[in-house]
C-alpha atoms as a PDB file:
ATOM      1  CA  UNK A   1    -138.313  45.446  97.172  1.00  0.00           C
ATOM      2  CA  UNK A   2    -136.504  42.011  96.150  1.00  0.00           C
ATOM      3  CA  UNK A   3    -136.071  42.016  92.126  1.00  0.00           C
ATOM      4  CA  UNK A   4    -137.851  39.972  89.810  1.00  0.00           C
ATOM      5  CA  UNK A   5    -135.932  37.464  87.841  1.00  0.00           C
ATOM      6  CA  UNK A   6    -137.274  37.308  83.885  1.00  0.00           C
ATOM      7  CA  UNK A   7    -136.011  34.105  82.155  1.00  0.00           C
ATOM      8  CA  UNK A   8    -135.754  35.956  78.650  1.00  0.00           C
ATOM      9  CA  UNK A   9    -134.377  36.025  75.359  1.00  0.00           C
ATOM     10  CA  UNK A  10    -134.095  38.529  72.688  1.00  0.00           C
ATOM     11  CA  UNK A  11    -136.595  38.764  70.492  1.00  0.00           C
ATOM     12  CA  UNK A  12    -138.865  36.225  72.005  1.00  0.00           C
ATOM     13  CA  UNK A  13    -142.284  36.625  73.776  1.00  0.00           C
ATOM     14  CA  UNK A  14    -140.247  37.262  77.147  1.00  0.00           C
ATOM     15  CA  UNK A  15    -140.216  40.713  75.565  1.00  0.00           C
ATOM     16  CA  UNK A  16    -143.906  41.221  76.667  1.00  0.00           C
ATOM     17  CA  UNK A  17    -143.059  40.393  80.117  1.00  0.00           C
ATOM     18  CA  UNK A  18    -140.528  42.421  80.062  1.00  0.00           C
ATOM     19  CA  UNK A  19    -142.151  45.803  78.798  1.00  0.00           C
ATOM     20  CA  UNK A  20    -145.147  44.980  80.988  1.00  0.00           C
ATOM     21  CA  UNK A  21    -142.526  45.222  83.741  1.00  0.00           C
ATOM     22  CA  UNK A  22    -140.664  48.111  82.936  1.00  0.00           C
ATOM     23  CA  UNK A  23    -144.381  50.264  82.307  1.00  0.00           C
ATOM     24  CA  UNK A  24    -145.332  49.097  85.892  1.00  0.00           C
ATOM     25  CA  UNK A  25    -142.175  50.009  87.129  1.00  0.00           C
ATOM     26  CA  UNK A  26    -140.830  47.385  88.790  1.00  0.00           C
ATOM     27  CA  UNK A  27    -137.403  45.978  89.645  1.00  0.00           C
ATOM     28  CA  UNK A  28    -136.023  43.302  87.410  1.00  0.00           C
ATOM     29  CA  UNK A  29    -133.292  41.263  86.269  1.00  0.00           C
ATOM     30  CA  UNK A  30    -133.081  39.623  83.071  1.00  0.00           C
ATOM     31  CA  UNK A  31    -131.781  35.711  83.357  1.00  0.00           C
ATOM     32  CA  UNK A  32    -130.689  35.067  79.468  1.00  0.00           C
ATOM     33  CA  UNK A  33    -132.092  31.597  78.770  1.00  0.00           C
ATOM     34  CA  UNK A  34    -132.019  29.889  75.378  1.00  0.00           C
ATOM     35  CA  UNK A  35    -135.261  27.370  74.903  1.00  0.00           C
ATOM     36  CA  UNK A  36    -133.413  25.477  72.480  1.00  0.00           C
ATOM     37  CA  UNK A  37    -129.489  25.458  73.773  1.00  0.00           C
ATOM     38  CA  UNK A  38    -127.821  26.781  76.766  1.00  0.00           C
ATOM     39  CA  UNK A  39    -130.295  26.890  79.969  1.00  0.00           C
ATOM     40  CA  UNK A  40    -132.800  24.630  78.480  1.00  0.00           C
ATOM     41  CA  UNK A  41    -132.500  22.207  81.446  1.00  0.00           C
ATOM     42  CA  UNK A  42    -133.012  25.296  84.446  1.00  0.00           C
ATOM     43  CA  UNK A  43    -135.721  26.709  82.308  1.00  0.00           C
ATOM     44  CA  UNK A  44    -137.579  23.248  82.061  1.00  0.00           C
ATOM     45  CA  UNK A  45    -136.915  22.879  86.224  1.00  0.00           C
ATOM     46  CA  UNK A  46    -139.226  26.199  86.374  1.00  0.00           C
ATOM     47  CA  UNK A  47    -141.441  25.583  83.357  1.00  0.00           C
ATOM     48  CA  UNK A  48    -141.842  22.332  82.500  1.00  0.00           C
ATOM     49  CA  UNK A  49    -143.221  23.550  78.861  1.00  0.00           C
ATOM     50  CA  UNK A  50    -139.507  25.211  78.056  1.00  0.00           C
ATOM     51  CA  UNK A  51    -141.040  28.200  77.065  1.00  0.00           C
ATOM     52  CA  UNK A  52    -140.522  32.310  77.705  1.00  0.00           C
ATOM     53  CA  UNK A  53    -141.501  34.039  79.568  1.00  0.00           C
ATOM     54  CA  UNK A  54    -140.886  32.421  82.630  1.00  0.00           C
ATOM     55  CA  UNK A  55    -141.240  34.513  85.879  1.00  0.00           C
ATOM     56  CA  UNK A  56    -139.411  34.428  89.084  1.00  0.00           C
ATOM     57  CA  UNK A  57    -141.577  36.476  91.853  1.00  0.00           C
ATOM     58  CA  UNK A  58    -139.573  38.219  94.618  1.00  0.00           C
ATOM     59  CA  UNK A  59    -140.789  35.642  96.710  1.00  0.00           C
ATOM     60  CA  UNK A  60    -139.295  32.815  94.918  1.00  0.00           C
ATOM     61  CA  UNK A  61    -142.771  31.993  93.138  1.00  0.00           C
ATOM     62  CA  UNK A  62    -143.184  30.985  89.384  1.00  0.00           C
ATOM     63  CA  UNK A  63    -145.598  32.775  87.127  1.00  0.00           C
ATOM     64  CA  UNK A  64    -145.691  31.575  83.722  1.00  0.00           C
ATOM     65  CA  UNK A  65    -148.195  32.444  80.418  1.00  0.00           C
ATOM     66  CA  UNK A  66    -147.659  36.325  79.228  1.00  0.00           C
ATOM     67  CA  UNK A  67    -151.640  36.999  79.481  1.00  0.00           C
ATOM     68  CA  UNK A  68    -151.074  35.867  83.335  1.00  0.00           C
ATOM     69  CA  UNK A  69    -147.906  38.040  84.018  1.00  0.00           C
ATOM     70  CA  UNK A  70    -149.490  41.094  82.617  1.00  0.00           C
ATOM     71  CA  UNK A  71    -152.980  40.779  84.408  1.00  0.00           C
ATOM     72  CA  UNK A  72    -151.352  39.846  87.796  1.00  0.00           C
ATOM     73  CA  UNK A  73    -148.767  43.249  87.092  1.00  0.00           C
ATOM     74  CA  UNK A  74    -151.316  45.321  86.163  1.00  0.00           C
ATOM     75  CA  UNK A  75    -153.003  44.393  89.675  1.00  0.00           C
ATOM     76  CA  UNK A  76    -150.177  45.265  91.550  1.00  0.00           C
ATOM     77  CA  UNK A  77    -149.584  48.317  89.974  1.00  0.00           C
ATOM     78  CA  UNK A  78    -153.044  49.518  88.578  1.00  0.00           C
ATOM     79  CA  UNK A  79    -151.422  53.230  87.856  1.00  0.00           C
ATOM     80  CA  UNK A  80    -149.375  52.206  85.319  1.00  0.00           C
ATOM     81  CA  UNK A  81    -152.198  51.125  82.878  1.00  0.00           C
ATOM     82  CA  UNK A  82    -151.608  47.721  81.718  1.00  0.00           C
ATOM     83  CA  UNK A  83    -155.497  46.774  82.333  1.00  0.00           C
ATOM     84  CA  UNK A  84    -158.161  48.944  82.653  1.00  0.00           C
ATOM     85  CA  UNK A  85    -160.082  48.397  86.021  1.00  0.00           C
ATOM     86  CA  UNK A  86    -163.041  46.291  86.415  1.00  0.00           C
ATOM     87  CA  UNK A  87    -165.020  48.879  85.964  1.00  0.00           C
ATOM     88  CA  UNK A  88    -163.915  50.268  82.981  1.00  0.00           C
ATOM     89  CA  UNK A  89    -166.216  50.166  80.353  1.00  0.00           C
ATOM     90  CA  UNK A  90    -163.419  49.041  78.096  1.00  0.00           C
ATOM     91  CA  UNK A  91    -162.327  45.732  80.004  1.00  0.00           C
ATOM     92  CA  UNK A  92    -164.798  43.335  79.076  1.00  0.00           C
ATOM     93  CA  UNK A  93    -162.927  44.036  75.144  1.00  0.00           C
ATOM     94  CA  UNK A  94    -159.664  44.275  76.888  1.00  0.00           C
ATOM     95  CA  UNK A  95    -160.095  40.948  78.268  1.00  0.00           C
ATOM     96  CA  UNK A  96    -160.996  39.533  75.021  1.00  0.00           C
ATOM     97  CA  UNK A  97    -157.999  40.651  72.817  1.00  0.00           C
ATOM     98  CA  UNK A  98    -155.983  40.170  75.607  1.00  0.00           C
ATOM     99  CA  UNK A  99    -156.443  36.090  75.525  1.00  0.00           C
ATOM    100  CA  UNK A 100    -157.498  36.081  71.442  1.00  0.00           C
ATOM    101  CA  UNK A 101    -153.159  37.285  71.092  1.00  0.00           C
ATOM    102  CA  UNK A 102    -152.306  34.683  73.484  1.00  0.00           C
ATOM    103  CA  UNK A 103    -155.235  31.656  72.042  1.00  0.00           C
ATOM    104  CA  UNK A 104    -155.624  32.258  68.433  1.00  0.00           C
ATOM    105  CA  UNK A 105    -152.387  34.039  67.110  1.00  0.00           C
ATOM    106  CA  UNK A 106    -149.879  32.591  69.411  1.00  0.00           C
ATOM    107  CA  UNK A 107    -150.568  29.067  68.842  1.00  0.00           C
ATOM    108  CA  UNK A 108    -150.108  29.671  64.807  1.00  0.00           C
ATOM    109  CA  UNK A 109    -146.245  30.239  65.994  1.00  0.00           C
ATOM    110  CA  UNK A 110    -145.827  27.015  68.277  1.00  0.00           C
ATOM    111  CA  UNK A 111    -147.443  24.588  65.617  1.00  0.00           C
ATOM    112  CA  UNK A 112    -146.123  26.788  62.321  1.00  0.00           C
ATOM    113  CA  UNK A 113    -142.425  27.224  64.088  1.00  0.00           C
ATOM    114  CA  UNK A 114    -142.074  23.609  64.790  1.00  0.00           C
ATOM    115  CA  UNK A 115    -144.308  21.577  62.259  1.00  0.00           C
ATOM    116  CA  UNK A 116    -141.803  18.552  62.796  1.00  0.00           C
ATOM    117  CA  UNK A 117    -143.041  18.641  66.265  1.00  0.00           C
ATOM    118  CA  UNK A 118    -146.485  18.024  65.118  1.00  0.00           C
ATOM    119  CA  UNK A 119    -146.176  15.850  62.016  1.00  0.00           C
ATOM    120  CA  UNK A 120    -144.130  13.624  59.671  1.00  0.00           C
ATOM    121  CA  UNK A 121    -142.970  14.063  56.645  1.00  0.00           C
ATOM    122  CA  UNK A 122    -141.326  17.448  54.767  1.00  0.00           C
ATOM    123  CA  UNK A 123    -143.689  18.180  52.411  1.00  0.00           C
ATOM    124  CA  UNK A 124    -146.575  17.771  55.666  1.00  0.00           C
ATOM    125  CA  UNK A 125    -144.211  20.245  57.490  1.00  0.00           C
ATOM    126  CA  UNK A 126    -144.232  22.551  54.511  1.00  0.00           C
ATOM    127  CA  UNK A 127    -147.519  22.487  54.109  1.00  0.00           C
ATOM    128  CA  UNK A 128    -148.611  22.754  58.239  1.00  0.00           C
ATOM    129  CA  UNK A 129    -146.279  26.060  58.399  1.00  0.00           C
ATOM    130  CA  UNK A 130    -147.943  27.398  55.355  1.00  0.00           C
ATOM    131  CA  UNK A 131    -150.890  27.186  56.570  1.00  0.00           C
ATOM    132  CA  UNK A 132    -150.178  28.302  60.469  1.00  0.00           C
ATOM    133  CA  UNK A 133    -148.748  31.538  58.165  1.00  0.00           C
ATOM    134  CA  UNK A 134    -151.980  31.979  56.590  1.00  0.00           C
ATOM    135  CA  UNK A 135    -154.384  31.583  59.376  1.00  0.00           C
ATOM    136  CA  UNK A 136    -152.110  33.724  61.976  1.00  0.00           C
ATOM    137  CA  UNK A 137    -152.834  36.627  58.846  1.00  0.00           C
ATOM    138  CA  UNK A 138    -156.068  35.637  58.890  1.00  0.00           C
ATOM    139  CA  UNK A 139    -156.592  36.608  62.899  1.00  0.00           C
ATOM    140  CA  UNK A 140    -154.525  39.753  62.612  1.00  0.00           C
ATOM    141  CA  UNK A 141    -156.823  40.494  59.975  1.00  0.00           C
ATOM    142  CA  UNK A 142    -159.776  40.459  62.605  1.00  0.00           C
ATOM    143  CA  UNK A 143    -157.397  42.145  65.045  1.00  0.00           C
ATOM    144  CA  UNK A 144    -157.139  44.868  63.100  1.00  0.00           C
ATOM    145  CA  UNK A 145    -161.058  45.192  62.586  1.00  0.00           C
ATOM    146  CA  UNK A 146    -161.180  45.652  66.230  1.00  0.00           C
ATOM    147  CA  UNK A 147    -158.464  48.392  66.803  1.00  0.00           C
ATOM    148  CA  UNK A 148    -160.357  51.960  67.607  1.00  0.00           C
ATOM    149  CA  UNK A 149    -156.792  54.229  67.767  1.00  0.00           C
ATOM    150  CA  UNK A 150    -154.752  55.739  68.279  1.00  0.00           C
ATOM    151  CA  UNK A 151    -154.123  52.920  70.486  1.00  0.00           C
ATOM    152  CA  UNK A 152    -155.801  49.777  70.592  1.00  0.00           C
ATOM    153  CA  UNK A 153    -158.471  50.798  72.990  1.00  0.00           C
ATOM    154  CA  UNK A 154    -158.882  54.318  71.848  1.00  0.00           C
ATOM    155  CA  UNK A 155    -157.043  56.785  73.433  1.00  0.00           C
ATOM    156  CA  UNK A 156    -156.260  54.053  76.215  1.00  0.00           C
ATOM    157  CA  UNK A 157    -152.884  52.702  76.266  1.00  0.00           C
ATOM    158  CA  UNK A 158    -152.616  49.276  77.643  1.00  0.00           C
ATOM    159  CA  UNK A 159    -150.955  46.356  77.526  1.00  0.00           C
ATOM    160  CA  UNK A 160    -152.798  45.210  74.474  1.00  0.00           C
ATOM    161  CA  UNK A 161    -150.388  47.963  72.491  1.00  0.00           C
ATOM    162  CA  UNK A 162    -147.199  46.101  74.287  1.00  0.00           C
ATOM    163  CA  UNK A 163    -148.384  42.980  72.316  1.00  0.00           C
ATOM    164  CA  UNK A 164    -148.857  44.352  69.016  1.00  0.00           C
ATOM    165  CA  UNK A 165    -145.583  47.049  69.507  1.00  0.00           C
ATOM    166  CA  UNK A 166    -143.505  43.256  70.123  1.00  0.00           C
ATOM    167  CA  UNK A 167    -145.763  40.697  67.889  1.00  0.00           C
ATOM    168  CA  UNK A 168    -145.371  43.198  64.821  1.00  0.00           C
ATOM    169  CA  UNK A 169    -141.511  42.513  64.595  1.00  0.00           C
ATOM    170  CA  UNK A 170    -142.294  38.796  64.122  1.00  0.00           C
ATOM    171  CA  UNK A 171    -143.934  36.831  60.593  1.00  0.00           C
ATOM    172  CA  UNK A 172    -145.148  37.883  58.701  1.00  0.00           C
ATOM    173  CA  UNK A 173    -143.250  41.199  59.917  1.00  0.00           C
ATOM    174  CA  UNK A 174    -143.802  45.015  59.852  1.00  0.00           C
ATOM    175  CA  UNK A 175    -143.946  45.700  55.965  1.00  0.00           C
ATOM    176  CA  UNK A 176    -146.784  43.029  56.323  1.00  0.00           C
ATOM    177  CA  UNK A 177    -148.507  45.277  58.684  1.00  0.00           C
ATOM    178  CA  UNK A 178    -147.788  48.340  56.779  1.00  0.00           C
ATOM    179  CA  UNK A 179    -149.836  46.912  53.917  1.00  0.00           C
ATOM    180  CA  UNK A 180    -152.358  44.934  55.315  1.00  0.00           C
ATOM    181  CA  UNK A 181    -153.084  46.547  58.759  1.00  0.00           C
ATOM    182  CA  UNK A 182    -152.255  50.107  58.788  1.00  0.00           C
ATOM    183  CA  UNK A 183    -154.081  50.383  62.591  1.00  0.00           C
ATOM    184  CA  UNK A 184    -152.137  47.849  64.022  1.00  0.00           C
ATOM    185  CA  UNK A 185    -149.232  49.166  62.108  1.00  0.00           C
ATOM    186  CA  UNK A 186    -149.487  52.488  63.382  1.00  0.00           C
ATOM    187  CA  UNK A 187    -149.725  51.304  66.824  1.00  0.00           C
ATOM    188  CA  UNK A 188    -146.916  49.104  66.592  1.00  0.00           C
ATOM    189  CA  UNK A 189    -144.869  52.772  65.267  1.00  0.00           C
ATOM    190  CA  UNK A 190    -146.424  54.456  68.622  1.00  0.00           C
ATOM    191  CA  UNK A 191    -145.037  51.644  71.075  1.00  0.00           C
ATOM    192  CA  UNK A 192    -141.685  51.965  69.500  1.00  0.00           C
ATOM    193  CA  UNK A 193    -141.300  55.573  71.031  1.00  0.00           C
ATOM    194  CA  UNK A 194    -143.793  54.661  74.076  1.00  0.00           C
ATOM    195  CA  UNK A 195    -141.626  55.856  76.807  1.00  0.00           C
ATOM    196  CA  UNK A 196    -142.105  52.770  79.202  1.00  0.00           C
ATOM    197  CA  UNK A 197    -140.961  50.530  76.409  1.00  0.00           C
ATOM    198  CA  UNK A 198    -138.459  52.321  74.007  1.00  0.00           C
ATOM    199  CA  UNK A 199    -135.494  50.467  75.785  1.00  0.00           C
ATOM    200  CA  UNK A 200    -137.252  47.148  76.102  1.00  0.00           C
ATOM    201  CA  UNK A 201    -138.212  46.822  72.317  1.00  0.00           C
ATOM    202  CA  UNK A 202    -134.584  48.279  70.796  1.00  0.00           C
ATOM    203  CA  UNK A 203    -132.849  45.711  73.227  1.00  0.00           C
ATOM    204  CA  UNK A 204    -135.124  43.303  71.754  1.00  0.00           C
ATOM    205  CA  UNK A 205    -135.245  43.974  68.082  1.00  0.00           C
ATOM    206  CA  UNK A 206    -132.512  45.707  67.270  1.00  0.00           C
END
């Protein structure tokens, strides 16, 4: 089988795409891109938002939006987990975290990250980031309401715990967790010695 190319960086949201691949257990190469330097203009050729991931299909095909690469993975390799099947009685909640990560927390990054991108002004900027901060806590707040454990699902592991084991490392970071959402917390702990993503998350993060 032809590899997959993953335009990545470290540390980014590429790194779901990437553990998503490795659990499945498929061939890939990772294509460093920066969104904001060096391979911005061959990133925004593929994507024509500039953002990671971006995914290159054996086939030459371009699959963008991390919900979408792990759902269409998880249906090419249903054994490895990622999703539970359709008939699982845990997929209609699956489903639902699955795009509340991707519609309600990631956004708080994209406007919170960039407020200049958004607004004028510093003290508007300041004040737009603040509050991105504080809402994002806000819906990890209901996220962690929702968490059954040990993972996410219960004793399910799915792709769901490759978002929080990734999204933990970012604001307002792990000792945040720790203190304020000791389920998601531990989870994040679990997908750091997950063996399918061990090697993804300490190229990442460390």
């Amino acid at each position: 089988m032809s590899k997959y190319t993953l335009l990545a960086l470290e540390g980014w949201g590429s790194t779901i795409a990437e553990a998503a691949l490795a659990v499945a257990g498929l061939p890939y190469e990772i294509e460093t891109i920066d969104p904001r330097g060096k391979g911005q203009d061959r990133l925004l050729k593929l994507n024509p938002l500039g953002q990671l991931p971006t995914l290159i299909l054996p086939d030459g095909q371009v699959m963008t939006e991390s919900a979408a690469i792990v759902l269409y993975l998880s249906e090419l390799k249903p054994q490895a987990g990622l999703a539970p099947p359709p008939d699982d009685p845990t997929r209609p909640e699956f489903l639902r975290w699955l795009v509340f990560l991707v519609a309600a927390i990631y956004p708080t990054f994209a406007v919170g990250d960039v407020p200049q991108k958004w607004i004028a002004g510093e003290a508007n900027q300041r004040a737009l980031t603040k509050g991105a901060i504080e809402q994002r806590c806000r819906n990890w707040l209901m996220v962690e309401e929702a968490v059954k454990g040990p993972w996410f699902l219960g004793e399910r592991f799915s792709a769901l715990d490759i978002y929080l084991g990734a999204m933990t490392h970012w604001r307002p970071a792990r000792a945040w967790f720790k203190a304020n959402c000791p389920k998601v917390y531990a989870i994040a702990l679990k997908a750091d010695v997950h063996p399918g993503l061990t090697r993804v998350l300490k190229r990442n993060f460390e």
